[in-house]
C-alpha atoms as a PDB file:
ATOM      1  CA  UNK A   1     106.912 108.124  64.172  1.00  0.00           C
ATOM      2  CA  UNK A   2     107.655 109.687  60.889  1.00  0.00           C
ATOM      3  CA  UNK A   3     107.576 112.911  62.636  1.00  0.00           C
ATOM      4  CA  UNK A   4     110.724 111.905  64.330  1.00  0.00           C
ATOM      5  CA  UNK A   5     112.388 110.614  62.086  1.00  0.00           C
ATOM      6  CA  UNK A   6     112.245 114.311  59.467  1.00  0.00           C
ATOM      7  CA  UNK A   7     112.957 115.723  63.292  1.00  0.00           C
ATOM      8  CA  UNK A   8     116.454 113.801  62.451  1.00  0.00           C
ATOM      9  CA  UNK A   9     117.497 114.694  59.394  1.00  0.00           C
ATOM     10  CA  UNK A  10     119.764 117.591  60.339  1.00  0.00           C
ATOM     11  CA  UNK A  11     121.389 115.717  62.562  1.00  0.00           C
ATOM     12  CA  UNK A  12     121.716 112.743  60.158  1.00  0.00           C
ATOM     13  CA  UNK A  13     123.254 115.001  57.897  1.00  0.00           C
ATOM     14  CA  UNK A  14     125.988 115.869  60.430  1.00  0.00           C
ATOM     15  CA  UNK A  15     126.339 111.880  61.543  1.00  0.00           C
ATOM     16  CA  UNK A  16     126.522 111.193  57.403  1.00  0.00           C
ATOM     17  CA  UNK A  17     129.405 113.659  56.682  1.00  0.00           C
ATOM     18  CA  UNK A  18     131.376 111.831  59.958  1.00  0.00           C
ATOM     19  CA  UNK A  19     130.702 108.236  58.293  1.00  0.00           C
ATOM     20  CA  UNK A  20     132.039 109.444  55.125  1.00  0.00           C
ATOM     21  CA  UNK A  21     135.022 111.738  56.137  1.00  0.00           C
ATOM     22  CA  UNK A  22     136.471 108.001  57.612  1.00  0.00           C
ATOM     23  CA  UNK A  23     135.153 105.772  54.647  1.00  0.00           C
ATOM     24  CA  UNK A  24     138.196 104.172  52.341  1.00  0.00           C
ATOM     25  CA  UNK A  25     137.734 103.788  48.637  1.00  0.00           C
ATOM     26  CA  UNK A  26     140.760 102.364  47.139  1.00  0.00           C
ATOM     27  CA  UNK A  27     140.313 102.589  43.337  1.00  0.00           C
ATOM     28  CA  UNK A  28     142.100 105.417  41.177  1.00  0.00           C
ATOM     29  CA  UNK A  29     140.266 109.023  39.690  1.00  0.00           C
ATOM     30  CA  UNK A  30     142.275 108.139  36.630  1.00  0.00           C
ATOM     31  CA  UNK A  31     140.460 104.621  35.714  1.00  0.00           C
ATOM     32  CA  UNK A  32     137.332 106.153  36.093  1.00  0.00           C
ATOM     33  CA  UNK A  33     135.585 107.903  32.846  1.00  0.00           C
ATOM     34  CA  UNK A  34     131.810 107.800  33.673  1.00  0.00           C
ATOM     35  CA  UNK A  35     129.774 106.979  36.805  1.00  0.00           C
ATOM     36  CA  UNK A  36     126.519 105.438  37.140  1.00  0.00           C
ATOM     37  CA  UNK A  37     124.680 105.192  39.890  1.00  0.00           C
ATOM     38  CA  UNK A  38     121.855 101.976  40.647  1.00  0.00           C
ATOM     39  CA  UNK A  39     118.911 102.822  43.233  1.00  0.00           C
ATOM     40  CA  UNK A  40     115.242 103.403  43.439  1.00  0.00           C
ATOM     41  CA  UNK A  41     112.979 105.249  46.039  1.00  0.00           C
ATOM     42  CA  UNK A  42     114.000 106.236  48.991  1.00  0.00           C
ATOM     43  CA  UNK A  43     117.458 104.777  48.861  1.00  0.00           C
ATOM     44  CA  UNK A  44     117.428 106.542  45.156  1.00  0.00           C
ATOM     45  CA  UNK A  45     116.557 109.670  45.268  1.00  0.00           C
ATOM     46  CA  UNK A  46     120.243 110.895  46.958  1.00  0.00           C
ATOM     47  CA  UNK A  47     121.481 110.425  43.710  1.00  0.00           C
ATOM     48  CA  UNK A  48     119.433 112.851  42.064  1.00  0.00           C
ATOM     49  CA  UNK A  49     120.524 115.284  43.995  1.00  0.00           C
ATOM     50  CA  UNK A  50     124.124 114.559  43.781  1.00  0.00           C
ATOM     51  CA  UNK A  51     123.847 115.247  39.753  1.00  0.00           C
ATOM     52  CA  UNK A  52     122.315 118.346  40.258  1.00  0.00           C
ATOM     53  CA  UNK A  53     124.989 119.477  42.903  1.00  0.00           C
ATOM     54  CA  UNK A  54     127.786 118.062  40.743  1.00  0.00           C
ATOM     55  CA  UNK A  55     126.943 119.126  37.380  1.00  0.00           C
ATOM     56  CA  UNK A  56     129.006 121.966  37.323  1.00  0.00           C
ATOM     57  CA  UNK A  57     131.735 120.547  38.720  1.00  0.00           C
ATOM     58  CA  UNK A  58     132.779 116.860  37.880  1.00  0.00           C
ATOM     59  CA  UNK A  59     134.100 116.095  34.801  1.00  0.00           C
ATOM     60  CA  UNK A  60     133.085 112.688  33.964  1.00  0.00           C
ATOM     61  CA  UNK A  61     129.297 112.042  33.361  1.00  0.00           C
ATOM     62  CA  UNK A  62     127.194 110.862  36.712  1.00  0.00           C
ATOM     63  CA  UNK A  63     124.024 109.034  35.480  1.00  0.00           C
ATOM     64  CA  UNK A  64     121.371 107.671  37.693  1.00  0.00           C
ATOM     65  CA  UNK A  65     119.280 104.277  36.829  1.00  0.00           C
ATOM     66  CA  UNK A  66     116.178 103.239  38.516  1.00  0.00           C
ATOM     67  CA  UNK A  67     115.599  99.755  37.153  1.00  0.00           C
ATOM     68  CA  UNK A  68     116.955  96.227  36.818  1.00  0.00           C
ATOM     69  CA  UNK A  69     119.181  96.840  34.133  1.00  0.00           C
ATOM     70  CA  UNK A  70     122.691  99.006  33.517  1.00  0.00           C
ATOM     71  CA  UNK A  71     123.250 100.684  30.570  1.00  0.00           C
ATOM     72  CA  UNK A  72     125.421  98.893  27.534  1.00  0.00           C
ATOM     73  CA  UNK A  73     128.364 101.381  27.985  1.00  0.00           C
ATOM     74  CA  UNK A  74     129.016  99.808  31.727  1.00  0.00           C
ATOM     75  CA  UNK A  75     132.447  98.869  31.611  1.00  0.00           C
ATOM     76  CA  UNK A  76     136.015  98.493  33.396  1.00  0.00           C
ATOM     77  CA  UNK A  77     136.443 102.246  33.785  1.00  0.00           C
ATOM     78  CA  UNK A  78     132.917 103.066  34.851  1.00  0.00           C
ATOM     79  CA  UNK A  79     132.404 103.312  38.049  1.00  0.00           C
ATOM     80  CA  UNK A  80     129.054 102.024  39.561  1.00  0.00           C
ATOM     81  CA  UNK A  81     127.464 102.866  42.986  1.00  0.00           C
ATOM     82  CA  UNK A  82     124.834 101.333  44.256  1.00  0.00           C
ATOM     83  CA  UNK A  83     122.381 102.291  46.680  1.00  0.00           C
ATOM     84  CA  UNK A  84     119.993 100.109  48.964  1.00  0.00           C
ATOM     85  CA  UNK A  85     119.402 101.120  52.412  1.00  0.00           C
ATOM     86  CA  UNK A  86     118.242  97.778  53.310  1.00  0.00           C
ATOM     87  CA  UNK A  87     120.982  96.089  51.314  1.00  0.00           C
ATOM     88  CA  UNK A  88     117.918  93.933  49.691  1.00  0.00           C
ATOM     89  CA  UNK A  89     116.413  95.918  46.705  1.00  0.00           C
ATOM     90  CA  UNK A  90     115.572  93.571  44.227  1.00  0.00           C
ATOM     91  CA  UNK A  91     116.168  95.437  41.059  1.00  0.00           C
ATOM     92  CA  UNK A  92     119.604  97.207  42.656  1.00  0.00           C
ATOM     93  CA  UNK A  93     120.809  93.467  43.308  1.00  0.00           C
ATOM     94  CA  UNK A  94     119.973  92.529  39.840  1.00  0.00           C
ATOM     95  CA  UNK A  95     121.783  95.547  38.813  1.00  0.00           C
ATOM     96  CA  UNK A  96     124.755  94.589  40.733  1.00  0.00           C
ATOM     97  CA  UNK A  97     125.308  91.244  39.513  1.00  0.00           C
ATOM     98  CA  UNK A  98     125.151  92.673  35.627  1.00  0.00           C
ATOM     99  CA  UNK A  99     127.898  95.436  36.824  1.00  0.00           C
ATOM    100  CA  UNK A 100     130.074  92.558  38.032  1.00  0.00           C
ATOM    101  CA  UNK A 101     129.699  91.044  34.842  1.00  0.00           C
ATOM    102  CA  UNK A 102     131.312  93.785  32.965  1.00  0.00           C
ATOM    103  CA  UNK A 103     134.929  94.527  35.116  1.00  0.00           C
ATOM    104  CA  UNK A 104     133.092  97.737  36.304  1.00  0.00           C
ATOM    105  CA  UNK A 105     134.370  99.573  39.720  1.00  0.00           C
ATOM    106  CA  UNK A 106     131.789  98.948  42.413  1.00  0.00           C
ATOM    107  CA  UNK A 107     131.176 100.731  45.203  1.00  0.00           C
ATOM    108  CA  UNK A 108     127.965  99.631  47.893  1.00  0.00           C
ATOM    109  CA  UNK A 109     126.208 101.955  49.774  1.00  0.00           C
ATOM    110  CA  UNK A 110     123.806 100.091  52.576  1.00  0.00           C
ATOM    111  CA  UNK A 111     123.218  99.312  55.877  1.00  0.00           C
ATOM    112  CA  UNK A 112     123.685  95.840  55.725  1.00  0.00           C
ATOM    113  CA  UNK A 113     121.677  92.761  53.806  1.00  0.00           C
ATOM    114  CA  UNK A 114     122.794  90.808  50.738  1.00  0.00           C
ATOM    115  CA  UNK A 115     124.655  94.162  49.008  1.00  0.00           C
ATOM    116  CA  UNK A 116     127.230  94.159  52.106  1.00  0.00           C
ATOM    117  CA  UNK A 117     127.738  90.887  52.573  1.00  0.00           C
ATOM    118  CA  UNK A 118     128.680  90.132  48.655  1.00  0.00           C
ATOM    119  CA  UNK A 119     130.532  93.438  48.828  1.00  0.00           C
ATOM    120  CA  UNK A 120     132.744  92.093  51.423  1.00  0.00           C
ATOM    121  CA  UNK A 121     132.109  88.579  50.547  1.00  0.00           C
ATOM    122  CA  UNK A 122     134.281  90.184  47.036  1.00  0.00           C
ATOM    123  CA  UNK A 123     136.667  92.591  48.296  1.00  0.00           C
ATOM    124  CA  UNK A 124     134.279  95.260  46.828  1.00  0.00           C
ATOM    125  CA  UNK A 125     134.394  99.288  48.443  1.00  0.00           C
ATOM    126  CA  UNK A 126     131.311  99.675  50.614  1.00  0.00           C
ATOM    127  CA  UNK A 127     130.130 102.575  53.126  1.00  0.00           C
ATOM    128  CA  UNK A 128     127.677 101.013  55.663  1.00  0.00           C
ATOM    129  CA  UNK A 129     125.598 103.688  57.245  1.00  0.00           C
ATOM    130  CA  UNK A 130     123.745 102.853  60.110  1.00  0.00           C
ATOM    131  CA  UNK A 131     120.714  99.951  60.454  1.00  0.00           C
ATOM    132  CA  UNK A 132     117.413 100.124  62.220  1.00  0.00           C
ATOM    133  CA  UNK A 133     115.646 103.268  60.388  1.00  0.00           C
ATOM    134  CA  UNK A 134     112.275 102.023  60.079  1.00  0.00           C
ATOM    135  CA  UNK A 135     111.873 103.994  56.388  1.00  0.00           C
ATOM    136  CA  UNK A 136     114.667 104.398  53.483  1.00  0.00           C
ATOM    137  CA  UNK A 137     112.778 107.615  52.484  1.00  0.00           C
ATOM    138  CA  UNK A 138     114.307 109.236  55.745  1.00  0.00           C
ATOM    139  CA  UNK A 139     117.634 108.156  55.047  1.00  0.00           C
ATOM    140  CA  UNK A 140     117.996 110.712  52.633  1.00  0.00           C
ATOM    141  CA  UNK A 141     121.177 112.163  54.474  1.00  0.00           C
ATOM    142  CA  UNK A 142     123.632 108.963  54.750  1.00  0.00           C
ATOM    143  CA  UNK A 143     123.014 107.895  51.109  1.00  0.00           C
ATOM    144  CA  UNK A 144     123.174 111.638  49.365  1.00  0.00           C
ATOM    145  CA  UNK A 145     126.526 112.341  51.296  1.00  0.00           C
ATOM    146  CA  UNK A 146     128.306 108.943  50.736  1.00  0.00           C
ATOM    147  CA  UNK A 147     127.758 109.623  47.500  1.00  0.00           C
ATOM    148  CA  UNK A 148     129.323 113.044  47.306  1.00  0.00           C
ATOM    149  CA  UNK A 149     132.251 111.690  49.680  1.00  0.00           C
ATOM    150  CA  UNK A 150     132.875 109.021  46.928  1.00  0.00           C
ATOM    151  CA  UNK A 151     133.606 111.625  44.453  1.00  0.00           C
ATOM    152  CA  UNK A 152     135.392 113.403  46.624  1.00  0.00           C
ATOM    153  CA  UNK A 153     137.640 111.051  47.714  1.00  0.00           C
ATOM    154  CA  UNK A 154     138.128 110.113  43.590  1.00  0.00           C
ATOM    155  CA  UNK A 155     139.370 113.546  43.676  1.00  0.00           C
ATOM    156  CA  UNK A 156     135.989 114.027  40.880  1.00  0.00           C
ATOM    157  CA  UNK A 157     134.794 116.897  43.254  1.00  0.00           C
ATOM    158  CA  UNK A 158     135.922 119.519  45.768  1.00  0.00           C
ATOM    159  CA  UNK A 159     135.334 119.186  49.024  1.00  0.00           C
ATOM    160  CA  UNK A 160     132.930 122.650  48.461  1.00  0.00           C
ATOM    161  CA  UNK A 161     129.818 120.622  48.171  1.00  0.00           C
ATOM    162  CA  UNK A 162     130.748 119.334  51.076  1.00  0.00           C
ATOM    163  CA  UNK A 163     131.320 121.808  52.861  1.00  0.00           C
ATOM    164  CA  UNK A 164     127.705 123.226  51.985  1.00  0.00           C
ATOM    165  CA  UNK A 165     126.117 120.321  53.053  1.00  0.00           C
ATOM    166  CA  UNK A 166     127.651 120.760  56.771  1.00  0.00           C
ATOM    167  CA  UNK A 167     126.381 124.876  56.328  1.00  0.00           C
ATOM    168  CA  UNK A 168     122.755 123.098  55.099  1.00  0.00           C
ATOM    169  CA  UNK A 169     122.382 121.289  58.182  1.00  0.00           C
ATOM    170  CA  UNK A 170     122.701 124.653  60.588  1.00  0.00           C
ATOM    171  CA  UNK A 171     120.922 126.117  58.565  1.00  0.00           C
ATOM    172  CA  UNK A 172     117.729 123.553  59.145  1.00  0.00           C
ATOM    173  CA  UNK A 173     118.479 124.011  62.891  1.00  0.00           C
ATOM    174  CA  UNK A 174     118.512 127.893  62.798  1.00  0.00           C
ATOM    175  CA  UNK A 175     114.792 127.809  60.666  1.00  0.00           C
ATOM    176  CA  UNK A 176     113.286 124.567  62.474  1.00  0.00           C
ATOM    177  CA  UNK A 177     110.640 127.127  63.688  1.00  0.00           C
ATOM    178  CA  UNK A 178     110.096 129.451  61.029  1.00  0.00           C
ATOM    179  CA  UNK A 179     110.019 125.555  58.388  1.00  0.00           C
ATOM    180  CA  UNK A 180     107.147 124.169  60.886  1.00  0.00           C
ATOM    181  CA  UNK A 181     104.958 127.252  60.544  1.00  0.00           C
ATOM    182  CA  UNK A 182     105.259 127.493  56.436  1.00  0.00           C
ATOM    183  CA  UNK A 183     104.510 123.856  56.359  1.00  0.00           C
ATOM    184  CA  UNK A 184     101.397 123.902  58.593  1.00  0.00           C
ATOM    185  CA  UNK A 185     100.186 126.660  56.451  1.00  0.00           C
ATOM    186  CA  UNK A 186     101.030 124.906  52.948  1.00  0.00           C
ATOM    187  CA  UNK A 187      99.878 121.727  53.892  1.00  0.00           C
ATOM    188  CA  UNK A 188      96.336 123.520  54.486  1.00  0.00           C
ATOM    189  CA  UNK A 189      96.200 125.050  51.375  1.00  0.00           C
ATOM    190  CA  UNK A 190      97.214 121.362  49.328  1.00  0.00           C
ATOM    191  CA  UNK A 191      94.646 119.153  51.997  1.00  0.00           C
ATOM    192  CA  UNK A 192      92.563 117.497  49.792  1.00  0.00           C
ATOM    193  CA  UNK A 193      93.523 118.747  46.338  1.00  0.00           C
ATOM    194  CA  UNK A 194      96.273 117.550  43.964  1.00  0.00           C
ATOM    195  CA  UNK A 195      99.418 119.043  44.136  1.00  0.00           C
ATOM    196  CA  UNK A 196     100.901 120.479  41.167  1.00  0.00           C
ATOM    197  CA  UNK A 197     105.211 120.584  41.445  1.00  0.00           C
ATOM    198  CA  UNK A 198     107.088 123.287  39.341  1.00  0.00           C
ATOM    199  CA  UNK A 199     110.672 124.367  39.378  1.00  0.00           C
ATOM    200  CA  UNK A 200     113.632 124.622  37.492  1.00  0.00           C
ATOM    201  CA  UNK A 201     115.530 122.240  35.770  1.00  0.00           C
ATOM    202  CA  UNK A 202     118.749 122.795  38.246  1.00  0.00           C
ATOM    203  CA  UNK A 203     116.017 121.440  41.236  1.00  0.00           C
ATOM    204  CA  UNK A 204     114.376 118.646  39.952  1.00  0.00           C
ATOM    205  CA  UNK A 205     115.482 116.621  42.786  1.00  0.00           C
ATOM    206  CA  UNK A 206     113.657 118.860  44.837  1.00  0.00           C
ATOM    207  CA  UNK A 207     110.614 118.131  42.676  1.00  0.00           C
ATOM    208  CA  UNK A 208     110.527 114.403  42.859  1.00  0.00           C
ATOM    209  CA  UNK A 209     111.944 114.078  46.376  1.00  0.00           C
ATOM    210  CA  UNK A 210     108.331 116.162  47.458  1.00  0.00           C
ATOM    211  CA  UNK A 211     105.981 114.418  45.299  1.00  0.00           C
ATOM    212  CA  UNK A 212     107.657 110.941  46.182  1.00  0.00           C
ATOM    213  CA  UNK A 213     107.242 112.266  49.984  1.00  0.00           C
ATOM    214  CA  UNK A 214     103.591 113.136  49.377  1.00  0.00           C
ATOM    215  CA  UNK A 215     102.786 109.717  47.558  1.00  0.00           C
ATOM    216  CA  UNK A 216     103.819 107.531  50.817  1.00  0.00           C
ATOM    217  CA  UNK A 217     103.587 110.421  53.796  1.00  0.00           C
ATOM    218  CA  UNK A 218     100.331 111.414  52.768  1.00  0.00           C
ATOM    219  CA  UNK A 219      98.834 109.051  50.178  1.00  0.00           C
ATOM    220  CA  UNK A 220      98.237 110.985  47.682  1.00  0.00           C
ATOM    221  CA  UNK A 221      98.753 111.335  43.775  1.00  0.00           C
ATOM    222  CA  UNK A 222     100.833 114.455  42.737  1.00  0.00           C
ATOM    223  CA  UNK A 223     102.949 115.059  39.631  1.00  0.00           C
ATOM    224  CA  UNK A 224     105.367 117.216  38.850  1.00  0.00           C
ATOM    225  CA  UNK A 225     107.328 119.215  35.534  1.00  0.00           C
ATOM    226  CA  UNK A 226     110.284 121.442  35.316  1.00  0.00           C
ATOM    227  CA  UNK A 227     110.568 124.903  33.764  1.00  0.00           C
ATOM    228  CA  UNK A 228     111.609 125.494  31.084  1.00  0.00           C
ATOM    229  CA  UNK A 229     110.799 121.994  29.489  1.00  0.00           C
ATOM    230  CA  UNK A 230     106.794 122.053  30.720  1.00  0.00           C
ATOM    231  CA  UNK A 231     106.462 125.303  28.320  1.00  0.00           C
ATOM    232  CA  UNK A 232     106.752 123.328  25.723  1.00  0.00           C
ATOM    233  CA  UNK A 233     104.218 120.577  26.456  1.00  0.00           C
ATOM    234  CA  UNK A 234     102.342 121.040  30.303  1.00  0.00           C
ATOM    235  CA  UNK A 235     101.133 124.477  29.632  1.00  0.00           C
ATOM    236  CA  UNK A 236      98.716 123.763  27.236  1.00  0.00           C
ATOM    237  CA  UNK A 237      97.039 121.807  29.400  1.00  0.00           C
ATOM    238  CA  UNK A 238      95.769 124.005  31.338  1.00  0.00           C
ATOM    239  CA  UNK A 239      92.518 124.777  29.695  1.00  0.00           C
ATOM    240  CA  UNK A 240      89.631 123.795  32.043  1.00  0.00           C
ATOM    241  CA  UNK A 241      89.069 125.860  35.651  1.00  0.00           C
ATOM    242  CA  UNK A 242      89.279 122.920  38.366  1.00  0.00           C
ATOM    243  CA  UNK A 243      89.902 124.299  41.858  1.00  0.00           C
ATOM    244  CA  UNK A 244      90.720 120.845  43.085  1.00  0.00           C
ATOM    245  CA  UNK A 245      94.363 121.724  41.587  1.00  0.00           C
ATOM    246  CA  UNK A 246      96.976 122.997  43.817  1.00  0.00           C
ATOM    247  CA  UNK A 247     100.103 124.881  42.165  1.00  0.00           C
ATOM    248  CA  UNK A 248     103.235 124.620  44.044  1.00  0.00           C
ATOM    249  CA  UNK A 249     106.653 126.626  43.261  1.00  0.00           C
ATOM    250  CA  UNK A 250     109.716 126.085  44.131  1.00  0.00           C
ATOM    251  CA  UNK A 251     111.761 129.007  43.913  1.00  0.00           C
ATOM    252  CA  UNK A 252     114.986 130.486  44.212  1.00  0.00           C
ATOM    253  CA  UNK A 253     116.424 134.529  43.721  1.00  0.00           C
ATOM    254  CA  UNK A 254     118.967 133.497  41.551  1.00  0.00           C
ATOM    255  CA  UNK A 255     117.122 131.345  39.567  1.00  0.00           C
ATOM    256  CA  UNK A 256     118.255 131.914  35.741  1.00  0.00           C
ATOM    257  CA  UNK A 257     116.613 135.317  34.529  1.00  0.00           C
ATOM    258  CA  UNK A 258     114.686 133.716  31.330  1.00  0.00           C
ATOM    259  CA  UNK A 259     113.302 130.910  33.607  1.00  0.00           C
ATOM    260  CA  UNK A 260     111.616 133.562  36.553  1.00  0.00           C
ATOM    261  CA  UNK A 261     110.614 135.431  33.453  1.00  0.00           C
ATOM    262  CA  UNK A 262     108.778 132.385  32.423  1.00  0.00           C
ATOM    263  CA  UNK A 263     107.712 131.643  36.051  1.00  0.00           C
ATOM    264  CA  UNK A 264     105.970 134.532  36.249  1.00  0.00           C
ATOM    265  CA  UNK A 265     104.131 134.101  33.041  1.00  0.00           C
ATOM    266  CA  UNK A 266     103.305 130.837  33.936  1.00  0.00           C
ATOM    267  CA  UNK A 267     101.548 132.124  36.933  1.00  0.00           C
ATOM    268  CA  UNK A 268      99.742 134.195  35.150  1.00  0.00           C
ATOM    269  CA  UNK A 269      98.142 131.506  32.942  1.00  0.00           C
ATOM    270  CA  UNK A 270      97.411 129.109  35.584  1.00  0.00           C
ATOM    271  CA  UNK A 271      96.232 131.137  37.614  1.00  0.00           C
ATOM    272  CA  UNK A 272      93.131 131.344  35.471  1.00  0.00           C
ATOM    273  CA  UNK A 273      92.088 127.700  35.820  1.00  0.00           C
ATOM    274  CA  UNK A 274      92.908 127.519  40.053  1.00  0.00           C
ATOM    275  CA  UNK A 275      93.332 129.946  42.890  1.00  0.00           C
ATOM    276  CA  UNK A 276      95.257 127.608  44.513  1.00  0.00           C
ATOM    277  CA  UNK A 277      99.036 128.927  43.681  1.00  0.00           C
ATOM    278  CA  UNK A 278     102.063 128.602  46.462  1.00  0.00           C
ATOM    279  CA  UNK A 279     105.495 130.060  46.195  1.00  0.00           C
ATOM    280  CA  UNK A 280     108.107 128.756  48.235  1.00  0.00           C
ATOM    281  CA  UNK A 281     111.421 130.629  47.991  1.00  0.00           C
ATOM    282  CA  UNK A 282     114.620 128.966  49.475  1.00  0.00           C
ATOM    283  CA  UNK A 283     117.124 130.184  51.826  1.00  0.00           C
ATOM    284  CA  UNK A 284     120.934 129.370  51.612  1.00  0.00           C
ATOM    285  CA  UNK A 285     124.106 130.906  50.005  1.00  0.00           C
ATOM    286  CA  UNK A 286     124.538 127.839  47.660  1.00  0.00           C
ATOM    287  CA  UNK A 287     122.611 125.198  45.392  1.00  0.00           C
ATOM    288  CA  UNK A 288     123.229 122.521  47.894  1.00  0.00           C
ATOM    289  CA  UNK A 289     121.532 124.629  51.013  1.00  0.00           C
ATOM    290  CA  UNK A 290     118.867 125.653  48.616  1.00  0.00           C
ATOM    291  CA  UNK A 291     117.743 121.997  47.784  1.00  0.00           C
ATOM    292  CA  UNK A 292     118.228 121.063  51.419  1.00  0.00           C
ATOM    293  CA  UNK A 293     115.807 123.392  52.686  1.00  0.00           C
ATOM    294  CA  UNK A 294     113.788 122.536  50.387  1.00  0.00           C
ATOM    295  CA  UNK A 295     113.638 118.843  51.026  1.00  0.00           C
ATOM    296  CA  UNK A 296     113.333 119.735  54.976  1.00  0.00           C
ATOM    297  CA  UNK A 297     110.788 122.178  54.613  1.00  0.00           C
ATOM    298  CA  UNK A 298     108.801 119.498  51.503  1.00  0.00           C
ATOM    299  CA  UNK A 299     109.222 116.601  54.456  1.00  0.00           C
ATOM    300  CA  UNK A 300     107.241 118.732  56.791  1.00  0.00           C
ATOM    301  CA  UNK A 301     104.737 119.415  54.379  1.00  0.00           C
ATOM    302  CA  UNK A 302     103.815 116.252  53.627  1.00  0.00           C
ATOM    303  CA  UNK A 303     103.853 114.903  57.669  1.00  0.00           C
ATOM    304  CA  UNK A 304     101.173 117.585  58.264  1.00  0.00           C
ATOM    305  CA  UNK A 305      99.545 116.367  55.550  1.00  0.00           C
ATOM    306  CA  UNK A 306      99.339 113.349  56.528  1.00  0.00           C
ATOM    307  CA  UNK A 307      97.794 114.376  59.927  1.00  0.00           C
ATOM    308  CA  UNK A 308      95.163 116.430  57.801  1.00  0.00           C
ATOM    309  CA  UNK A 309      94.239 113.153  55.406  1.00  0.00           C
ATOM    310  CA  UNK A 310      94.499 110.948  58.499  1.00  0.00           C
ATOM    311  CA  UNK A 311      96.761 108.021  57.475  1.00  0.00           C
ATOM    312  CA  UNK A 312      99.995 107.227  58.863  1.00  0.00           C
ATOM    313  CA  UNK A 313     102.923 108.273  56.848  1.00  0.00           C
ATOM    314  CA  UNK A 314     105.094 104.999  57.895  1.00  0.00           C
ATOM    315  CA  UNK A 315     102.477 102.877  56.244  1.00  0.00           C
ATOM    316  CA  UNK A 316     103.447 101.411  53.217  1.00  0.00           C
ATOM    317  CA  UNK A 317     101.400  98.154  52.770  1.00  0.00           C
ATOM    318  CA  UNK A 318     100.471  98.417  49.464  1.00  0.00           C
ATOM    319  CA  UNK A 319     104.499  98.350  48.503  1.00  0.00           C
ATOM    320  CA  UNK A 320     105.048  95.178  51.186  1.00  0.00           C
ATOM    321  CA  UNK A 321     101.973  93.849  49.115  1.00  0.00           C
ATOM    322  CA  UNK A 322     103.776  93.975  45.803  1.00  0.00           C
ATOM    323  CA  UNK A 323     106.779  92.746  47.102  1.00  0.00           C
ATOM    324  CA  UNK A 324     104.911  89.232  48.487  1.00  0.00           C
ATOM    325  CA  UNK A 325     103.777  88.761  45.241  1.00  0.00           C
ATOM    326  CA  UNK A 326     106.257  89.592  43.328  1.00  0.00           C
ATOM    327  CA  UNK A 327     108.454  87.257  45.983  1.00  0.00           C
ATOM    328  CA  UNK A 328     105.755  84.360  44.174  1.00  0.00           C
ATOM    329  CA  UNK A 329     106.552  84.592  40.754  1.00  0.00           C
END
């Protein structure tokens, strides 16, 4: 089942970018002098990405939260998305009614459940994106491009991101071979080790997006650090040979010059302690293809994976657990 559902995502990205070329959003760019953004997991992780794509380019600061609270500078000019694909996320809801509290611009981003209906219920901006996906973690597409069509339509953001997202898409179609066959292979070399993440600071989002993917796909504890930031700290921690470690890189050509400098140092040092070290290089023209190729090629990784380990990767009890008992106290 999960299998169909990555299967999807290129053409959820094209269905996404339809939603949100007709979605209205009546507030005013000039109101606006920060954005913060409310969502966890699945439902989440698009706005991770849309910091990384939008860095360069918006001019107001676009922060992302991942727990029941807002941050104190939450007021009337700040706008505040928030993101829950079933509508129902306890903490985003909590975060919601605090946003209310302080005059802030809202804008919902769900499928449906108790977000919608108090976003019409108030008169609030909302983009519902379509119901019945079994998993928020493969509704990556509809939440990262709302997103990116808010900003756009704020006039925060070209519509060059955009754009790249549409050119992202073909480009999964083009590769869908040439992705399967690297992500047989890497999800060989990570079966029953512990994966290792590195990248860049710019990808991050790719980062957590695969270990997040290989935590409920496969069932299995990862972690992962950026370069330049884990020179300063991770690297020393490699001190004891363990072959159950498995290094993977995400990498890009035009990476900054000092960081594949460092890359390739860190390779070096590692790869005294494990023999286990994979380097995945993107394709794509832009930062936004990159990541998306990424996150395609990461989904498939962690699917085969999950064949190799032998659990299903639509199983989730353990988070349906915590949510019964949290529903008790």
């Amino acid at each position: 089942m999960m299998d169909q559902l990555i299967h999807k995502f290129p053409a959820q990205l094209n269905e996404a970018l339809e939603i949100g070329a007709k979605a209205t959003i009546n507030m005013h760019e000039d109101e606006i002098h920060e954005v913060y953004v409310a969502g966890l997991g699945g439902s989440g992780i698009g706005a991770n990405f849309v910091a990384d794509f939008v860095r360069d380019e918006c001019p107001i600061p676009y922060t992302v939260g991942k727990g029941y609270s807002i941050p104190k500078y939450v007021n009337k000019n700040t706008l505040v998305i928030l993101s829950s694909y079933s509508g129902n996320t306890e903490e985003t809801l909590e975060a919601f009614g605090l946003a209310l509290k302080t005059g802030a611009k809202i804008v919902c981003i769900s499928s449906g459940g108790t977000l919608i209906s108090k976003a019409k219920e108030l008169g609030l901006d909302y983009i519902q994106v379509p119901s019945g996906w079994p998993s928020p973690r493969a509704c990556l597409g509809y939440t990262l491009v709302q997103q990116l069509f808010i900003l756009y339509k704020l006039e925060l953001i070209s519509n060059k991101t955009i754009d790249q997202i549409r050119s992202a898409a073909n480009l999964l179609q083009f590769d869908s071979e040439e992705i399967h066959d690297i992500a047989k292979k890497v999800a060989v070399q990570l079966n029953n080790r512990t994966p290792i993440i590195y990248t860049t600071d710019r990808m991050e989002s790719v980062a957590v997006r695969f270990r997040q993917q290989i935590n409920e796909n496969a069932k299995m504890l990862c972690w992962h650090h950026t370069v330049p930031e884990m020179n300063h700290n991770e690297l020393t921690g490699w001190a004891k040979k363990n072959d159950k470690y498995a290094v993977v890189y995400f990498r890009n050509k035009d990476d900054y010059k000092r960081n594949q400098v460092r890359i390739d140092i860190n390779k070096r040092v590692i790869e005294k302690y494990t023999p286990n070290i994979i380097e995945l290089w993107s394709k794509g023209s832009s930062l936004v293809e990159k990541a998306i190729y990424f996150v395609h090629l990461g989904d498939w990784v962690s699917w085969y994976l999950s064949e190799l380990q032998g659990v299903d990767a639509l199983e989730i009890k353990v988070i349906e657990y915590l949510k019964a008992e949290l529903a008790k106290a």
